[in-house]
Protein backbone atom coordinates (compact mmCIF):
# COMPACT_ATOMS: atom_id res chain seq x y z
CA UNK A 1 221.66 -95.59 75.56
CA UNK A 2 224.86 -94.55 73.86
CA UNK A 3 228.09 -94.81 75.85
CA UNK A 4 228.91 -91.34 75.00
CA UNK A 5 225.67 -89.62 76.14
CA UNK A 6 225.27 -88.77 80.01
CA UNK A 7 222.44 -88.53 82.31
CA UNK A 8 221.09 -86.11 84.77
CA UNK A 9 218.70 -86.82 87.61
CA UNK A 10 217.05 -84.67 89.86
CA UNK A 11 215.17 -86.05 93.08
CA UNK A 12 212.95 -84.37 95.42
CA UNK A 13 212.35 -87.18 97.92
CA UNK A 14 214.41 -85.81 101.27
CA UNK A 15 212.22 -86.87 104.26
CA UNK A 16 213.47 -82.66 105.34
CA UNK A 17 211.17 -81.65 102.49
CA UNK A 18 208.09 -80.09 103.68
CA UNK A 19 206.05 -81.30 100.74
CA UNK A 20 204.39 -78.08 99.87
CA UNK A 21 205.09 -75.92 96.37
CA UNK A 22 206.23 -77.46 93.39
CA UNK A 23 209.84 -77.30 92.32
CA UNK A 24 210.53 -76.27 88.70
CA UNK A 25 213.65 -77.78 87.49
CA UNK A 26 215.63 -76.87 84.49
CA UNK A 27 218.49 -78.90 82.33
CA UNK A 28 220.22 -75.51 80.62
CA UNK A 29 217.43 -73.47 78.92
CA UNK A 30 214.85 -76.48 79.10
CA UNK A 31 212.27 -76.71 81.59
CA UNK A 32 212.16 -80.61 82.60
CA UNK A 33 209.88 -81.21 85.11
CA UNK A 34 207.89 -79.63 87.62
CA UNK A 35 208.05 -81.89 91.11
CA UNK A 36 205.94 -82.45 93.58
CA UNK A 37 207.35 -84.04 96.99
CA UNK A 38 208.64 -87.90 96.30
CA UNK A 39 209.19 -87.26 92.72
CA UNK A 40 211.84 -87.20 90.07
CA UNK A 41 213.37 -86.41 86.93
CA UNK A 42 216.04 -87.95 84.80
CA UNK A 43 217.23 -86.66 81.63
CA UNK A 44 219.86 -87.79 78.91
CA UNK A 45 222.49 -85.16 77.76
CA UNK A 46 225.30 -84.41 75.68
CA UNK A 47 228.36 -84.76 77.55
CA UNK A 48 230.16 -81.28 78.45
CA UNK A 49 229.07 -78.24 80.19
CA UNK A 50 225.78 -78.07 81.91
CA UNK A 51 223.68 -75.95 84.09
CA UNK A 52 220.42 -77.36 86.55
CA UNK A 53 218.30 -74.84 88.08
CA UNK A 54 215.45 -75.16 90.16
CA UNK A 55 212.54 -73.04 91.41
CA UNK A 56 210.24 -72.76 93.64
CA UNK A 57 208.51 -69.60 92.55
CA UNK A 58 210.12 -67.93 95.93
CA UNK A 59 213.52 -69.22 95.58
CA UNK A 60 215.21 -70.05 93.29
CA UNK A 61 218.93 -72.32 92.81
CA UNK A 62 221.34 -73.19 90.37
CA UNK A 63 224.70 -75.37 89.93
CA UNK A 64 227.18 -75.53 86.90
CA UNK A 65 228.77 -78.48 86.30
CA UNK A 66 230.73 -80.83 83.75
CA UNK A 67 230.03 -84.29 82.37
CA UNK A 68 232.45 -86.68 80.93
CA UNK A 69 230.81 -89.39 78.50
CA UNK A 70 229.09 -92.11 80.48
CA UNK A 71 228.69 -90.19 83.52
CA UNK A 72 225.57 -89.27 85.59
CA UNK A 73 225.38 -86.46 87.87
CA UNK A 74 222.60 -86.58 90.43
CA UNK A 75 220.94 -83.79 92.55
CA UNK A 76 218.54 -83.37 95.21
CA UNK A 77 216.21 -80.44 95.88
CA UNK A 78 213.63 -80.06 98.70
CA UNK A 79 211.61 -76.98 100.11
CA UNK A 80 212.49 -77.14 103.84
CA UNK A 81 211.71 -75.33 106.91
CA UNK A 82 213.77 -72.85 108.27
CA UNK A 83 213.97 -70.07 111.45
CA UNK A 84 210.00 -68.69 111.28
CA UNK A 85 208.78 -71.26 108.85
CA UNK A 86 206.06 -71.82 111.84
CA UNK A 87 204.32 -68.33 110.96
CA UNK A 88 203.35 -70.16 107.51
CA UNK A 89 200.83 -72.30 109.51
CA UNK A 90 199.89 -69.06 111.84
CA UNK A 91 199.88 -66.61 109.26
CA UNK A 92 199.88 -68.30 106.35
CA UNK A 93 202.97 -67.05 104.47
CA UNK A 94 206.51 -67.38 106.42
CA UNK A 95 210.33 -68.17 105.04
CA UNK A 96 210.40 -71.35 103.27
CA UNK A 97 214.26 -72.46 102.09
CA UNK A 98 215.23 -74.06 99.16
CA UNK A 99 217.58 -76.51 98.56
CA UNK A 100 219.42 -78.13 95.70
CA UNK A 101 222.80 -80.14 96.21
CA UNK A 102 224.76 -82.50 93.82
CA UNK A 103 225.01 -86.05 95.22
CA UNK A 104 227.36 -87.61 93.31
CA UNK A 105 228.92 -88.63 89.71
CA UNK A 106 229.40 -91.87 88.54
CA UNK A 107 228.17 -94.08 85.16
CA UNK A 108 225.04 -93.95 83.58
């Protein structure tokens, strides 16, 4: 990998994740992967200004962010349980919340 080009990975592997519904996940315009629980996605970039978005066709989340050359942001998402999540297994539809957060930055 060039030193100038930057990565971006995307985990959805929380042990809070209630491992139902996919997670779409999207690097700017580009859809990237759609995750199951205890999967993941990396991607190589162009340094500069980015967006990830993900989407769990419910919710959805995004985050802007910037990338020097060389670096490698990382981000988690998870569907997770919330206030009345138990009516989903009475009912079978209740609030499910989704998550994504940035972890950290650092080299690729």
């Amino acid at each position: 990998m060039e030193i100038s080009q930057t990565q971006v990975t995307v985990t959805r592997t929380q042990e809070r994740d209630m491992g139902i519904r996919e997670v779409r996940i999207w690097l700017d315009e580009e859809l990237i992967a759609t995750l199951k629980h205890k999967q993941w996605v990396t991607k190589a970039t162009a340094p500069g200004r980015h967006t990830v978005r993900a989407h769990n066709t419910l919710v959805g989340k995004h985050i802007e962010f910037d990338l020097q050359p060389g670096e490698h942001a990382r981000f988690t998402t998870a569907n997770r349980s919330g206030c009345g999540t138990s009516l989903i297994f009475l009912l079978g539809a209740g609030p499910i919340y989704l998550s994504l957060e940035r972890e950290d930055v650092g080299p690729a």
